[in-house]
Protein backbone atom coordinates (compact mmCIF):
# COMPACT_ATOMS: atom_id res chain seq x y z
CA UNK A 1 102.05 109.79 88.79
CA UNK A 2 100.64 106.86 86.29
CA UNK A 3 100.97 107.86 82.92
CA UNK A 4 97.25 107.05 81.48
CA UNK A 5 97.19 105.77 77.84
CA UNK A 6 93.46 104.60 77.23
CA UNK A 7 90.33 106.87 77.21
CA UNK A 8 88.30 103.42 79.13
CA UNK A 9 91.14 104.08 82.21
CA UNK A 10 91.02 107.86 81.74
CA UNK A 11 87.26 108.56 82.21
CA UNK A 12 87.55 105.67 84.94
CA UNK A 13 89.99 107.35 87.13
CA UNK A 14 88.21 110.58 86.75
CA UNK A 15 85.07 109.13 87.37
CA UNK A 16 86.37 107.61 91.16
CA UNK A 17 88.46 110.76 91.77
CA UNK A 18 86.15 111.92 94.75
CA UNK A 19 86.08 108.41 96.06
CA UNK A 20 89.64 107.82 96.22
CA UNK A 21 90.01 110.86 97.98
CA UNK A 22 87.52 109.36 100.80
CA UNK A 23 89.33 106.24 100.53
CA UNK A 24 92.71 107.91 101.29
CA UNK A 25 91.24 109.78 104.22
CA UNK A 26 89.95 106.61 105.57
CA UNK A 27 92.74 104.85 105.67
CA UNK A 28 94.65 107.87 107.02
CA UNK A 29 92.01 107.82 110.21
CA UNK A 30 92.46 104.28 110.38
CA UNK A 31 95.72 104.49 110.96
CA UNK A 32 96.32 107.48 113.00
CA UNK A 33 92.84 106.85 115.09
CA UNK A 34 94.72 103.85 117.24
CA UNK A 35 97.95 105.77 117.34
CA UNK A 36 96.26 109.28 118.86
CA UNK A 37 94.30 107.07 121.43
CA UNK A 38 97.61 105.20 122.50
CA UNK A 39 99.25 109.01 122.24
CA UNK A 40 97.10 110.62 124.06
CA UNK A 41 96.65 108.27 127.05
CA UNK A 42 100.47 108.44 127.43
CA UNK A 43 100.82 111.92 128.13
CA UNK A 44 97.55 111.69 130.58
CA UNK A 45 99.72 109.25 132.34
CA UNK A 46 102.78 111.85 132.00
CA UNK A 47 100.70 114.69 133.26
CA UNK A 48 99.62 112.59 136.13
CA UNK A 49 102.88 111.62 137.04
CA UNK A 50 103.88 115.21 137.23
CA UNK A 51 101.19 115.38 139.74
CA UNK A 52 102.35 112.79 142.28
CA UNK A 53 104.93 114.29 144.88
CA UNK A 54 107.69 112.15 144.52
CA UNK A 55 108.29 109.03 146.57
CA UNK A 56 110.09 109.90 149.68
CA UNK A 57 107.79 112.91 150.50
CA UNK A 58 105.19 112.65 153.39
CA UNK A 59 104.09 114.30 155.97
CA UNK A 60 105.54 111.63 158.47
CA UNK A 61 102.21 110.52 159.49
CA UNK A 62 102.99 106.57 157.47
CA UNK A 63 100.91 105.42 154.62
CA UNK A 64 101.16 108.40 152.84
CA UNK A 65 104.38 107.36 151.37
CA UNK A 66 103.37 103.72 150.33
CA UNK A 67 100.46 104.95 148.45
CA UNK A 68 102.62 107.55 146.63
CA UNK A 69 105.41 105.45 145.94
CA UNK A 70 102.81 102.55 144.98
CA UNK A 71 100.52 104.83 142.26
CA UNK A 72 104.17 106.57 141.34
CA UNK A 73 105.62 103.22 140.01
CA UNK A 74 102.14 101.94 138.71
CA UNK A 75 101.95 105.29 136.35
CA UNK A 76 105.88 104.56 135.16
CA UNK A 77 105.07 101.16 134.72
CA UNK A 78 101.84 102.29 132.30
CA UNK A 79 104.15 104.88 130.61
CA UNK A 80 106.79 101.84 129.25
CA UNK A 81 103.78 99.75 128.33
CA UNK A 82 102.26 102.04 126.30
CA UNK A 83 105.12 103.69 124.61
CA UNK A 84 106.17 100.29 123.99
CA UNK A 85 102.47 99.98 122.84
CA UNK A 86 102.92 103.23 120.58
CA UNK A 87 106.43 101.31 119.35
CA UNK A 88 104.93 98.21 118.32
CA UNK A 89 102.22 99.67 116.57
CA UNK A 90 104.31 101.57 114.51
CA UNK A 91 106.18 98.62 113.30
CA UNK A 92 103.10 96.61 112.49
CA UNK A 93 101.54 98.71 110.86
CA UNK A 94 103.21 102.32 109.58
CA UNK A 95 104.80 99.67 106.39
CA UNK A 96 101.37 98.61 104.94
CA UNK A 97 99.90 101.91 105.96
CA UNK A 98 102.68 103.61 103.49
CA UNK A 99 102.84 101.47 100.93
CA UNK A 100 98.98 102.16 101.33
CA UNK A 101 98.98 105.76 101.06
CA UNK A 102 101.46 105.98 98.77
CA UNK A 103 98.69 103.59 96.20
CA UNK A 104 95.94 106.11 97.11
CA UNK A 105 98.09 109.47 96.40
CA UNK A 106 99.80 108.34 93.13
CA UNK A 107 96.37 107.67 91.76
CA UNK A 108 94.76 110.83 93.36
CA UNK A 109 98.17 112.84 91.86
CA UNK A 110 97.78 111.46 88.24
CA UNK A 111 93.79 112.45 87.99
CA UNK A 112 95.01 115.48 89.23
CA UNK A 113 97.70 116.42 86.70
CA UNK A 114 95.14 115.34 83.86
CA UNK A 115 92.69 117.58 85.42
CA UNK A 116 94.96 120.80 85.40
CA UNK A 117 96.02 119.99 81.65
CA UNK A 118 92.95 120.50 80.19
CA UNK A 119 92.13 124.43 79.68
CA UNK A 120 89.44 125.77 82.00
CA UNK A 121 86.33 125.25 80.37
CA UNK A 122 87.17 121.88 79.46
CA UNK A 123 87.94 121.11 83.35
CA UNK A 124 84.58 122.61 84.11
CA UNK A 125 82.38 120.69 81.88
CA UNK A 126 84.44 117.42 83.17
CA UNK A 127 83.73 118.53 86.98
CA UNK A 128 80.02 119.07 86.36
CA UNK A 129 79.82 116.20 84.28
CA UNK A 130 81.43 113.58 86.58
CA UNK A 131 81.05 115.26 90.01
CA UNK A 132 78.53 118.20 90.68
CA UNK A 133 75.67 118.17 88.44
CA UNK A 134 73.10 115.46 87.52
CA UNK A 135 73.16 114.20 83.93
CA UNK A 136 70.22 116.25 83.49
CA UNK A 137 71.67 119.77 84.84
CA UNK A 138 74.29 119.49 83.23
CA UNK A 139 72.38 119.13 79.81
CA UNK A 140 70.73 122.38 80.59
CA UNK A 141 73.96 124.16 82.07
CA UNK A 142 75.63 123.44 78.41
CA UNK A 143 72.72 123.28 76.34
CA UNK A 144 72.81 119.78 75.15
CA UNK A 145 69.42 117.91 74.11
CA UNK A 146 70.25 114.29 74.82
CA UNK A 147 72.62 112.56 77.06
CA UNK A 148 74.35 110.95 74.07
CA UNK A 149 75.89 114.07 73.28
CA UNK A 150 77.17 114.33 76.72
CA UNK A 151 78.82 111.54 77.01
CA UNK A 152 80.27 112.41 73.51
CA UNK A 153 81.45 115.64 74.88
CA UNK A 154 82.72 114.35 77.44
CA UNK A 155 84.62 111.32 75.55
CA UNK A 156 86.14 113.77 73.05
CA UNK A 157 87.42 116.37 75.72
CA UNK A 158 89.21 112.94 77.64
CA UNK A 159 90.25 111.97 74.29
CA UNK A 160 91.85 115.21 72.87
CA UNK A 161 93.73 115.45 75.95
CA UNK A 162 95.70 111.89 76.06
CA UNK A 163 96.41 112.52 72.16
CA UNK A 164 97.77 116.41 73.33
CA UNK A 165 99.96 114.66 76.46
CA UNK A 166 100.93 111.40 74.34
């Protein structure tokens, strides 16, 4: 968690919560996405290698064997490429991915813990205000005449709570 001191960085991270939340999930897809393809693909080759009757086993008729034997080692061969595939991905990638995700959560964590300091109501007014409800609905939800005063009410609630955690 980052320890917030100003009311400018407060209302700031509160104000991008939702979008770092879609930013984390992006770069979580990003990075899995690839990795599930390359995944996936190796156990279709797996499963198809269970399939194949094992080189050596024919009918005695010729050819039969061959083409076994031939698709058999092409399918192992595709198996080491791609977990070799799934292998080097991992190590280009899974570091900067991390150090990443671990950016993305501390910053999602801290707005979080500010957000379940403040007592209900207060958390309320701060989730309408920055997230679910125009400037104008949320005027007439908490009976305010002029959007000065709800940015006001909003300052003072982000305000009362760095003094109470500071």
């Amino acid at each position: 968690m980052i320890t917030i001191h100003t009311l400018s960085i407060m209302r700031n991270e509160i104000r991008v919560y939702k979008s770092l939340i879609k930013e984390r999930d992006k770069l979580i897809k990003d990075y899995q996405t690839p990795l599930k393809k390359l995944e996936n693909d190796l156990l279709e080759v797996e499963e198809k290698l269970k399939l194949i009757k094992s080189p050596g086993k024919g009918d005695g008729l010729g050819g039969f064997v061959q083409d076994s034997a031939d698709k058999y080692n092409y399918l192992i061969d595709k198996k080491d490429e791609l977990r070799k595939s799934i292998v080097d991905y991992v190590q280009l990638n899974e570091k900067e991915y991390l150090e990443d995700l671990e950016h993305w959560n501390v910053r999602i964590a801290s707005v979080e813990y500010y957000l379940n300091k403040m007592d209900a109501l207060d958390r309320k007014f701060i989730e309408d205000f920055y997230y679910n409800l125009t400037k104008t609905q949320c005027m007439d939800r908490y009976n305010i005449n002029n959007v000065n005063s709800l940015y006001r009410k909003a300052d003072k609630i982000l305000k009362n709570l760095l003094k109470k955690l500071l």
